[in-house]
N, C-alpha and C. Protein backbone atom coordinates (compact mmCIF):
# COMPACT_ATOMS: atom_id res chain seq x y z
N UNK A 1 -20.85 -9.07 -8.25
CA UNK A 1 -20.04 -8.41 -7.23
C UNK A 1 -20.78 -7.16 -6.77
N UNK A 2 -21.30 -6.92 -5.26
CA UNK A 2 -21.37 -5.72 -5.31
C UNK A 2 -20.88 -4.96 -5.03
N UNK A 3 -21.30 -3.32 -4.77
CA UNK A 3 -20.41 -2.29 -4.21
C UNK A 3 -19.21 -2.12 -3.22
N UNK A 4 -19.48 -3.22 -2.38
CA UNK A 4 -18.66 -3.23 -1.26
C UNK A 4 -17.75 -3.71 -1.34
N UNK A 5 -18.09 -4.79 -2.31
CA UNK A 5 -16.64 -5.43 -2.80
C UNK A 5 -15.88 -4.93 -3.95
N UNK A 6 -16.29 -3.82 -4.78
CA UNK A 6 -15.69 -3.60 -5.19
C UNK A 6 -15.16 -2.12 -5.09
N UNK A 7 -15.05 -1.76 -3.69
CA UNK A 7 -14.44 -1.18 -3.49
C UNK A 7 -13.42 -1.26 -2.31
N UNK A 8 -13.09 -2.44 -1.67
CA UNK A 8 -11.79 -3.03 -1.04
C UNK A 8 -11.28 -3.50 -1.34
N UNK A 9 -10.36 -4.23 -0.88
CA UNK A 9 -9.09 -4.98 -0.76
C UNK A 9 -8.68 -5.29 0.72
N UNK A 10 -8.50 -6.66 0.98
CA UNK A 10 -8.36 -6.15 2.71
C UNK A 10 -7.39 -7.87 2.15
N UNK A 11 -6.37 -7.70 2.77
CA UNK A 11 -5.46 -9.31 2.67
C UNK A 11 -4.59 -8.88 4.14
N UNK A 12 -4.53 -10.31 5.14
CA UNK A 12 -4.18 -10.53 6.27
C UNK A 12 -3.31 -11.72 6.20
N UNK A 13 -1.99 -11.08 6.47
CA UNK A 13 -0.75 -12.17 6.81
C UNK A 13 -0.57 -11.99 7.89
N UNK A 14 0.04 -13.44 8.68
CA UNK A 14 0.67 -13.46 9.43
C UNK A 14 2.45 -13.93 9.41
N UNK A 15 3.03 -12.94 10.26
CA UNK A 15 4.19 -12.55 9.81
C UNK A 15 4.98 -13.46 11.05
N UNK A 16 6.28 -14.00 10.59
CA UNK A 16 7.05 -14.55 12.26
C UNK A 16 8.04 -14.12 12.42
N UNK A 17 7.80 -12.65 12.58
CA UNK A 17 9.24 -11.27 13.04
C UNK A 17 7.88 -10.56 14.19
N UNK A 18 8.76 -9.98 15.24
CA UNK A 18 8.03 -9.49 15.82
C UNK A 18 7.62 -7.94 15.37
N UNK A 19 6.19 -7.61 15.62
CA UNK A 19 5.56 -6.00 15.05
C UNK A 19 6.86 -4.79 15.54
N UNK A 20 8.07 -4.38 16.13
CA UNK A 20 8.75 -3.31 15.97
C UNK A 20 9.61 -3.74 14.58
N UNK A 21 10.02 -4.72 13.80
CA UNK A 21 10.90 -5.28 13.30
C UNK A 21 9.61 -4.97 11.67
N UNK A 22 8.52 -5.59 12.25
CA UNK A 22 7.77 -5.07 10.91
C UNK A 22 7.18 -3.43 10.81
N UNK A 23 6.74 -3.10 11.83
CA UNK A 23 6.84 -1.79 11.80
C UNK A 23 8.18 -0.71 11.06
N UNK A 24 9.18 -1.55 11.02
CA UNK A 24 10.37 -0.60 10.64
C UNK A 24 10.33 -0.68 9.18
N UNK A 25 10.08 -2.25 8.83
CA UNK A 25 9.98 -2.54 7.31
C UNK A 25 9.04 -1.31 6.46
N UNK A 26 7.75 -0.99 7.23
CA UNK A 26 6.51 -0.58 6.66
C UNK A 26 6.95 1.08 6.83
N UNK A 27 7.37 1.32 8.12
CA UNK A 27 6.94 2.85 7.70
C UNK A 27 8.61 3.92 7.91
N UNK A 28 9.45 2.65 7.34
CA UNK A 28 11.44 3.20 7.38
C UNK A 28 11.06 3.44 5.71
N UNK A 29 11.09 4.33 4.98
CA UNK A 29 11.26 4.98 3.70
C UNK A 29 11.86 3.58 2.63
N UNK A 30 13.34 3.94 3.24
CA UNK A 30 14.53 2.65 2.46
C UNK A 30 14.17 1.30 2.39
N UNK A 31 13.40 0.78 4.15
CA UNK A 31 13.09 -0.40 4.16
C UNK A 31 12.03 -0.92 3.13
N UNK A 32 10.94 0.24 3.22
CA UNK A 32 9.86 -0.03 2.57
C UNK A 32 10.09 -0.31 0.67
N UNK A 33 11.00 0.78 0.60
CA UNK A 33 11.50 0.27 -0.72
C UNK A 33 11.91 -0.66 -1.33
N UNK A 34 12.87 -1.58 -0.34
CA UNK A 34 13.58 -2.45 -0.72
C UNK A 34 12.55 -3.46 -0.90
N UNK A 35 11.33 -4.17 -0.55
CA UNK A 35 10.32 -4.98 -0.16
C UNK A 35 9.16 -4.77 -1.34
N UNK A 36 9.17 -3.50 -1.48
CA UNK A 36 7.94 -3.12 -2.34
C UNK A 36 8.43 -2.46 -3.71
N UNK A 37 10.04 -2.64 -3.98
CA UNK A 37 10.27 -2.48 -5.04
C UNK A 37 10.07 -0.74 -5.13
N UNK A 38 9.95 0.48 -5.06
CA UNK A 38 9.86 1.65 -5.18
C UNK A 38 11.55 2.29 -4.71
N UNK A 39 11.76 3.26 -5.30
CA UNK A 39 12.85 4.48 -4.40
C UNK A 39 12.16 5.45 -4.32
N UNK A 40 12.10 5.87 -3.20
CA UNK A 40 11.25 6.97 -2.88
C UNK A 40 12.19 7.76 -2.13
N UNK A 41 11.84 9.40 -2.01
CA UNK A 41 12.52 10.34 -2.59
C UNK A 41 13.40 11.02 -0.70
N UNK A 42 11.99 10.14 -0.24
CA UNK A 42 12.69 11.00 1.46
C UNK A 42 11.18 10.52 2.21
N UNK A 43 11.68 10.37 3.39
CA UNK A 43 11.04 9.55 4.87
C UNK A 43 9.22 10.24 4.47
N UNK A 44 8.46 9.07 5.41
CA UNK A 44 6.90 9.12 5.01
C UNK A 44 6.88 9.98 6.37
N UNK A 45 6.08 10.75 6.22
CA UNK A 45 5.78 11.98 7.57
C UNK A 45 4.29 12.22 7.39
N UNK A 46 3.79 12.26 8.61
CA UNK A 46 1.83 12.73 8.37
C UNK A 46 2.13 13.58 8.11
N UNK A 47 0.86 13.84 6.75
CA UNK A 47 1.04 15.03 6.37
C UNK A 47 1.72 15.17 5.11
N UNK A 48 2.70 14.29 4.50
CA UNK A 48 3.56 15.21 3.84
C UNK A 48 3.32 14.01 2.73
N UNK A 49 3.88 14.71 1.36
CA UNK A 49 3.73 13.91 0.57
C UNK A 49 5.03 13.13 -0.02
N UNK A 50 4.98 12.27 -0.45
CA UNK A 50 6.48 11.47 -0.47
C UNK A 50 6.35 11.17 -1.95
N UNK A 51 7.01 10.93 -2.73
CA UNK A 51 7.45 10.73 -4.37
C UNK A 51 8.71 9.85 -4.78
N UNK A 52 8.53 9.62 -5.86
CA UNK A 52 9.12 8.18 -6.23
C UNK A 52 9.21 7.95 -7.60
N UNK A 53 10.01 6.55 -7.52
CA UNK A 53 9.24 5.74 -8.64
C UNK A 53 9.43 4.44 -8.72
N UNK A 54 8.52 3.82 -8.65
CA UNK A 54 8.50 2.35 -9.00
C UNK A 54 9.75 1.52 -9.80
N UNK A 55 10.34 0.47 -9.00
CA UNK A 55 11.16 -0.47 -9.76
C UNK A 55 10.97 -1.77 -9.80
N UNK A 56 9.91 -2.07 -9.29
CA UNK A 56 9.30 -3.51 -9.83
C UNK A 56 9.22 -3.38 -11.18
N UNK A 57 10.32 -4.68 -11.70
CA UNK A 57 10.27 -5.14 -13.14
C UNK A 57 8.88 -5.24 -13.92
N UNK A 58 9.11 -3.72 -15.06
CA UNK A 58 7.37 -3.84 -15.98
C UNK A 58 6.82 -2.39 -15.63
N UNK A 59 7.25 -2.29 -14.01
CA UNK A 59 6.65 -0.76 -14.22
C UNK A 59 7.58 0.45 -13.66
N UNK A 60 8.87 0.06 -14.23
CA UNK A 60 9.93 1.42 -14.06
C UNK A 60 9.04 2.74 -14.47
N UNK A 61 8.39 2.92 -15.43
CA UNK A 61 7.82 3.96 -15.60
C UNK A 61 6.86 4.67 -14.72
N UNK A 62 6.72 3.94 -14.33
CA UNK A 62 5.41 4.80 -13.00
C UNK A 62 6.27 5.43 -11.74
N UNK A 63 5.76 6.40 -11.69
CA UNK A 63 6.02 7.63 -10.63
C UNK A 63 4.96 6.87 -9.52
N UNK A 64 5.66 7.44 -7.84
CA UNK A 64 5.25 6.96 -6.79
C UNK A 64 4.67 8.21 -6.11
N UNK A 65 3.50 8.39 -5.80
CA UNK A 65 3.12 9.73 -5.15
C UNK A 65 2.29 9.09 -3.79
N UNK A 66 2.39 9.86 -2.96
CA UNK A 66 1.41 9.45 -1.75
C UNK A 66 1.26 9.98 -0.39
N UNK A 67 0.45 10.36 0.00
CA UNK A 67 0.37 11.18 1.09
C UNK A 67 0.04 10.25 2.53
N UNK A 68 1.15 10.55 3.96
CA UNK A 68 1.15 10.08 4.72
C UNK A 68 -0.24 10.42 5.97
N UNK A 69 -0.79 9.97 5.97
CA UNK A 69 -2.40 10.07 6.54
C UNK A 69 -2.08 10.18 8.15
N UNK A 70 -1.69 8.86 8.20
CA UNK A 70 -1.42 8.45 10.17
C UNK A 70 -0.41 7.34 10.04
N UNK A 71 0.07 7.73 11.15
CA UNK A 71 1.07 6.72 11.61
C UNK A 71 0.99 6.71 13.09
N UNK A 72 0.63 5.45 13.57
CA UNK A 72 0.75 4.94 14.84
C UNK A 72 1.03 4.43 15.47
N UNK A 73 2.21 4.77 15.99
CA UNK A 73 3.50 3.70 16.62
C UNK A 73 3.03 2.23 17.18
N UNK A 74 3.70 1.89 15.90
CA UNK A 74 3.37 -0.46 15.43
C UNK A 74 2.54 -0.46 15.73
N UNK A 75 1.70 0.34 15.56
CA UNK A 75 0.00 -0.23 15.37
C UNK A 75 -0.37 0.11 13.89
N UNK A 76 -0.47 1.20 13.26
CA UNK A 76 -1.14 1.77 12.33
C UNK A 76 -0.34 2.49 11.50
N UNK A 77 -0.50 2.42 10.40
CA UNK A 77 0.27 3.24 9.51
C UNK A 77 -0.81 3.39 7.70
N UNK A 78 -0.80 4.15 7.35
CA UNK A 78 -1.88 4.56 6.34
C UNK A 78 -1.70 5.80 5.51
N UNK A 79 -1.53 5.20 4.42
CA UNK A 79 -1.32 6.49 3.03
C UNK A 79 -1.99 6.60 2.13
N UNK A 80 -2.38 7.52 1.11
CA UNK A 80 -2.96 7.63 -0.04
C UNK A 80 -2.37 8.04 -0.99
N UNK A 81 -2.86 7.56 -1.98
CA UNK A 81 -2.63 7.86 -3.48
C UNK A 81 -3.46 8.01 -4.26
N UNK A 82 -3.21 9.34 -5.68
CA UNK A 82 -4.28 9.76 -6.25
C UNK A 82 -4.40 8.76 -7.51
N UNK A 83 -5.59 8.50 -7.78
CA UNK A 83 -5.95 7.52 -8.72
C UNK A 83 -5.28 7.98 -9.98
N UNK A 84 -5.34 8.99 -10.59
CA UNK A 84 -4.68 9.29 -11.74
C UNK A 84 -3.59 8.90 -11.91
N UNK A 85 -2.75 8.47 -10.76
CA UNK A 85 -1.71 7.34 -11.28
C UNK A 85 -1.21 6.15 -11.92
N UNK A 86 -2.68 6.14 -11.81
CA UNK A 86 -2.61 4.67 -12.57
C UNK A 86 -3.83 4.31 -13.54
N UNK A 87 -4.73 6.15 -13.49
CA UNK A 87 -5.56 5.52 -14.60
C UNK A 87 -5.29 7.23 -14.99
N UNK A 88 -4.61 8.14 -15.80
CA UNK A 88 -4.17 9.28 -16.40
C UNK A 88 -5.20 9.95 -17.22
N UNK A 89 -6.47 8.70 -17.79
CA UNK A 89 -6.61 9.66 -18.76
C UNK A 89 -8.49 9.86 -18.15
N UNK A 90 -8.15 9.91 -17.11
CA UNK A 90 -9.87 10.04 -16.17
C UNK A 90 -9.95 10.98 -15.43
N UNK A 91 -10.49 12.43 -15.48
CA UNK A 91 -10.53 13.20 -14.63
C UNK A 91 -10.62 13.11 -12.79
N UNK A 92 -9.93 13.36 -12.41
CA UNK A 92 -10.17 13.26 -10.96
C UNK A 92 -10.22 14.75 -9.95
N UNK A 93 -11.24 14.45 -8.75
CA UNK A 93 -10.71 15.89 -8.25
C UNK A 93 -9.85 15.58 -7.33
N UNK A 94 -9.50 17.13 -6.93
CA UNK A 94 -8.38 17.32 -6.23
C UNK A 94 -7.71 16.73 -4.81
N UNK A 95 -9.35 16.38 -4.32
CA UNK A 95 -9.49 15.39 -2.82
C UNK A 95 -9.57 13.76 -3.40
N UNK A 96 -9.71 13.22 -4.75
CA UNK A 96 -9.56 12.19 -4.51
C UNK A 96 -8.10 11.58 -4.05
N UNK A 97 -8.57 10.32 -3.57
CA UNK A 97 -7.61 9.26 -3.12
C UNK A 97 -8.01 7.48 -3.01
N UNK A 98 -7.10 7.03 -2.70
CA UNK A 98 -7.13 5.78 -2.38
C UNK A 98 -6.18 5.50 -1.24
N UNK A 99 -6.94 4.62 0.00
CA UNK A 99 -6.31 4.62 0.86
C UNK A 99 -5.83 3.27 1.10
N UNK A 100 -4.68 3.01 1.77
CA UNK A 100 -3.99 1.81 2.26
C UNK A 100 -3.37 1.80 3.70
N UNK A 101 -4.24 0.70 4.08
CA UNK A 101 -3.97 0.54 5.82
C UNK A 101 -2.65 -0.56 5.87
N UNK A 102 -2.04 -0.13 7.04
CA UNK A 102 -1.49 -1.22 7.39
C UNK A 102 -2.04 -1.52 9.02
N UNK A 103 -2.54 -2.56 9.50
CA UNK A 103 -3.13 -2.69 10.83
C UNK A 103 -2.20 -4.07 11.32
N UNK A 104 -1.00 -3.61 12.17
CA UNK A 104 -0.21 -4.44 13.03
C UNK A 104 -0.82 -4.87 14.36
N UNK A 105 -0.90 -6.21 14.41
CA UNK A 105 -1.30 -6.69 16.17
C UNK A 105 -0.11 -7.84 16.38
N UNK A 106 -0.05 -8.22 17.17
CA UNK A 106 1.13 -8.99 17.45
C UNK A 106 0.22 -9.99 17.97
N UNK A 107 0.86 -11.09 17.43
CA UNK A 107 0.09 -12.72 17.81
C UNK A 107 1.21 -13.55 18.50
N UNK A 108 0.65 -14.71 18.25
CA UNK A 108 1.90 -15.53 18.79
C UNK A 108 2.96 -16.09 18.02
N UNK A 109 2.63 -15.92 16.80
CA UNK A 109 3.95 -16.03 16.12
C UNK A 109 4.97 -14.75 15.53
N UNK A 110 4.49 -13.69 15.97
CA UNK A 110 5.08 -12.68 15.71
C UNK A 110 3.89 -11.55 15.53
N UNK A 111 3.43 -10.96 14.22
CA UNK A 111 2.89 -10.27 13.70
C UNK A 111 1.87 -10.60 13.02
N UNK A 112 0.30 -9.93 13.03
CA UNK A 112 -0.62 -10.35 12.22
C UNK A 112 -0.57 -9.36 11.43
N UNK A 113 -0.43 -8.95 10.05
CA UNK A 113 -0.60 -7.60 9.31
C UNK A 113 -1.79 -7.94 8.52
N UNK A 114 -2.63 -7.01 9.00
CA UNK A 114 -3.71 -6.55 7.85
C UNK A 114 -3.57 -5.69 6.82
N UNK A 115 -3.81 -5.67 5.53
CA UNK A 115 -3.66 -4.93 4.35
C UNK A 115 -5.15 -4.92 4.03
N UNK A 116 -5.69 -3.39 4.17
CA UNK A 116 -6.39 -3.02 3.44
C UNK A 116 -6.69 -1.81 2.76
N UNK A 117 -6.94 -1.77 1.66
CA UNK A 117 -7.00 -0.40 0.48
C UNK A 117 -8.04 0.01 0.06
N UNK A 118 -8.68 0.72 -0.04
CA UNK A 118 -9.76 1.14 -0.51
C UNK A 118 -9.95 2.36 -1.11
N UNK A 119 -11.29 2.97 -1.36
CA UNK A 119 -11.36 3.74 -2.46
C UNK A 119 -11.69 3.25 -4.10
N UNK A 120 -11.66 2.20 -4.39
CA UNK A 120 -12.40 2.24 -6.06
C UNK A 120 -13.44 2.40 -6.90
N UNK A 121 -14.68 2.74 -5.67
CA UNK A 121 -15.67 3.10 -6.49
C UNK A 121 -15.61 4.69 -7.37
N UNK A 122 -14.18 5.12 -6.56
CA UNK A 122 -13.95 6.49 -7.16
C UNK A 122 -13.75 6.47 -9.18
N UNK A 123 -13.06 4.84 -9.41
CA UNK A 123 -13.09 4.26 -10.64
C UNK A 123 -14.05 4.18 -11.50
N UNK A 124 -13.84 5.12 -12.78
CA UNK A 124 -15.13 4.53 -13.89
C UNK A 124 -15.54 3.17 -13.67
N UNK A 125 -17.00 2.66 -13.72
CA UNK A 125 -17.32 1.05 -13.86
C UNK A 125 -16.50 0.82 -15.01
N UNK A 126 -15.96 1.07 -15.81
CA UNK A 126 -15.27 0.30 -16.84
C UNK A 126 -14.02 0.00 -16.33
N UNK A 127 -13.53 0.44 -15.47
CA UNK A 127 -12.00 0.31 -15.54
C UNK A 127 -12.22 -0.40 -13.96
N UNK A 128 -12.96 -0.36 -13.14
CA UNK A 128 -12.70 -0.29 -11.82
C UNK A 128 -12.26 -2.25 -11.55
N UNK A 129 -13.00 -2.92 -12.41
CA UNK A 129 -12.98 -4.48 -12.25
C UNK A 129 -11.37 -4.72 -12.50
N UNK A 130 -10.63 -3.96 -13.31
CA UNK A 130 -9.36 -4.64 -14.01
C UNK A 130 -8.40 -3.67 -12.52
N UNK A 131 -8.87 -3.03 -12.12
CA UNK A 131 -8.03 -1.92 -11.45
C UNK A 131 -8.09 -2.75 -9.88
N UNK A 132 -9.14 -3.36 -9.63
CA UNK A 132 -9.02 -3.73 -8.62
C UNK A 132 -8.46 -5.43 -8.59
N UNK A 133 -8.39 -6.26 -10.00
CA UNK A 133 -7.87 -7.49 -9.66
C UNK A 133 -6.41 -7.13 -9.88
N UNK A 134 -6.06 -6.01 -10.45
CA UNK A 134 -4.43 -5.94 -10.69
C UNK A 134 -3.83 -5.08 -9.43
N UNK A 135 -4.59 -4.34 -8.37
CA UNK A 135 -4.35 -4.40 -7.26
C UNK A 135 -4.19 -5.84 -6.32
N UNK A 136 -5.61 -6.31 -6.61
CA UNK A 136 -5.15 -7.61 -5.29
C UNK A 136 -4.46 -8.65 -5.50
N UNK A 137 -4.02 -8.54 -6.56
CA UNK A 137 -2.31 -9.45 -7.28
C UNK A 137 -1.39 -8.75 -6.70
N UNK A 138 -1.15 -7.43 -7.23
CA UNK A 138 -0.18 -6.93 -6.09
C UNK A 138 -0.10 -6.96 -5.00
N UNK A 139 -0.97 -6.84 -4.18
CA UNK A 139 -1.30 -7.38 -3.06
C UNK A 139 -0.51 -8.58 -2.26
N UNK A 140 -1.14 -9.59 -3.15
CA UNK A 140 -0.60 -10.61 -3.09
C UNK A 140 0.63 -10.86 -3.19
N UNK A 141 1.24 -10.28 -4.08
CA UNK A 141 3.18 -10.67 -4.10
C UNK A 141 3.49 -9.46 -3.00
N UNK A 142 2.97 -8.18 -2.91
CA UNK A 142 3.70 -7.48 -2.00
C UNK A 142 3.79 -8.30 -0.46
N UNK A 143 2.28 -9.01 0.18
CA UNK A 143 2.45 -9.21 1.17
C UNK A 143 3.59 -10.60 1.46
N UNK A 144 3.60 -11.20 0.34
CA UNK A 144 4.79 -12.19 0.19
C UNK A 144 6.34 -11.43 0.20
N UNK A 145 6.21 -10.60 -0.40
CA UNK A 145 7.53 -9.74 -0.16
C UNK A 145 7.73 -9.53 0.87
N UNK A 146 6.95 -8.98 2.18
CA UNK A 146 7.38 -7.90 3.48
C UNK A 146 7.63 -9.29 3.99
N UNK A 147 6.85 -10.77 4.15
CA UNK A 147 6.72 -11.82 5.03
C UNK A 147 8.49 -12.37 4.55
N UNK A 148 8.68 -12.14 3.21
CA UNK A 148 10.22 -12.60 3.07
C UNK A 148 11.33 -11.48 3.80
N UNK A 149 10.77 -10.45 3.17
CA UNK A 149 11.89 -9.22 3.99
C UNK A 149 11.94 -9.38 5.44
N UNK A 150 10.85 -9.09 5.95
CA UNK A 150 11.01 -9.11 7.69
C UNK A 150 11.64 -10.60 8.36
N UNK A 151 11.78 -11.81 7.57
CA UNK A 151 12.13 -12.71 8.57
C UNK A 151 13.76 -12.74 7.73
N UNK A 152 14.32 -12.13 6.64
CA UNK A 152 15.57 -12.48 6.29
C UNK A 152 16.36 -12.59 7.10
C-alpha cells in the first residue's frame, strides 16, 4: 500500500432523495445524529466546534469532537477531528486533524454523495493500517445508514 492510500478514504453513494433532503440529513445537528448514531451537543457552524458522544452500540464511551471547516449550501460540507480521539495515548499537535468531506451533486436518481476523509499519515505506521480499515468499515455502514435515513 502506498502513501496515498493510506492516507484516504473516499466512498461514493448514490442516494434516491433529492440533494436539499440529503443536505438536511448531513449538516441538521439532530438529523445527522439520528443516522450516524452520535448526540451532539448543538448545531455544526464554520468555525465552531461541536461535541458529543457517540451511541453506536460498542462505542458509548467515545466523546464526539469536531470542528466545522465549510459548509456549502448542498454542495459541500466538511469537518475535522483531532486524532487523539481515537488513538489517546499518541502525542498530537495542536493543528492536527482529520478531515471529512461530504461532496453532494445531484444525478438522476437523486443524489451522488461522495465521502471522503483524510489525514492518516498523521498516524504512527503502527497504528495507521488498523485505524484506517476500522474507518472504512465505518464508512461503509455509515453511508448505508444516511442512504436508509434519507429515503425513509
Amino acid at each position: 500500500m502506498n502513501q496515498s492510500d493510506q492516507n484516504r478514504i473516499e466512498k461514493v453513494v448514490d442516494l434516491a432523495a433529492p440533494v436539499a433532503r440529503v443536505w438536511r440529513a448531513l449538516t441538521d445537528h439532530e438529523e445527522f445524529g439520528q443516522w450516524f448514531r452520535v448526540h451532539l451537543d448543538g448545531p455544526f457552524k464554520v468555525g465552531a466546534t461541536t461535541t458529543g458522544h457517540i451511541t453506536y452500540p460498542g462505542y458509548e464511551h467515545m466523546k464526539w469532537e469536531s470542528v466545522t471547516e465549510r459548509m456549502e449550501h448542498e454542495r459541500l460540507f466538511v469537518f475535522s477531528w483531532p486524532p487523539g480521539t481515537i488513538d489517546p495515548d499518541t502525542h498530537y499537535g495542536d493543528d492536527a486533524k482529520v478531515m471529512v468531506e461530504f461532496r453532494l451533486e445531484p444525478n438522476e436518481n437523486g443524489t451522488r454523495l461522495t465521502i471522503t476523509e483524510t489525514g492518516f499519515l498523521q498516524f504512527p505506521e503502527s497504528k495507521r493500517l488498523e485505524v484506517l480499515r476500522s474507518n472504512k468499515e465505518g464508512w461503509d455502514i455509515q453511508a448505508q445508514n444516511v442512504a436508509e435515513y434519507v429515503t425513509s
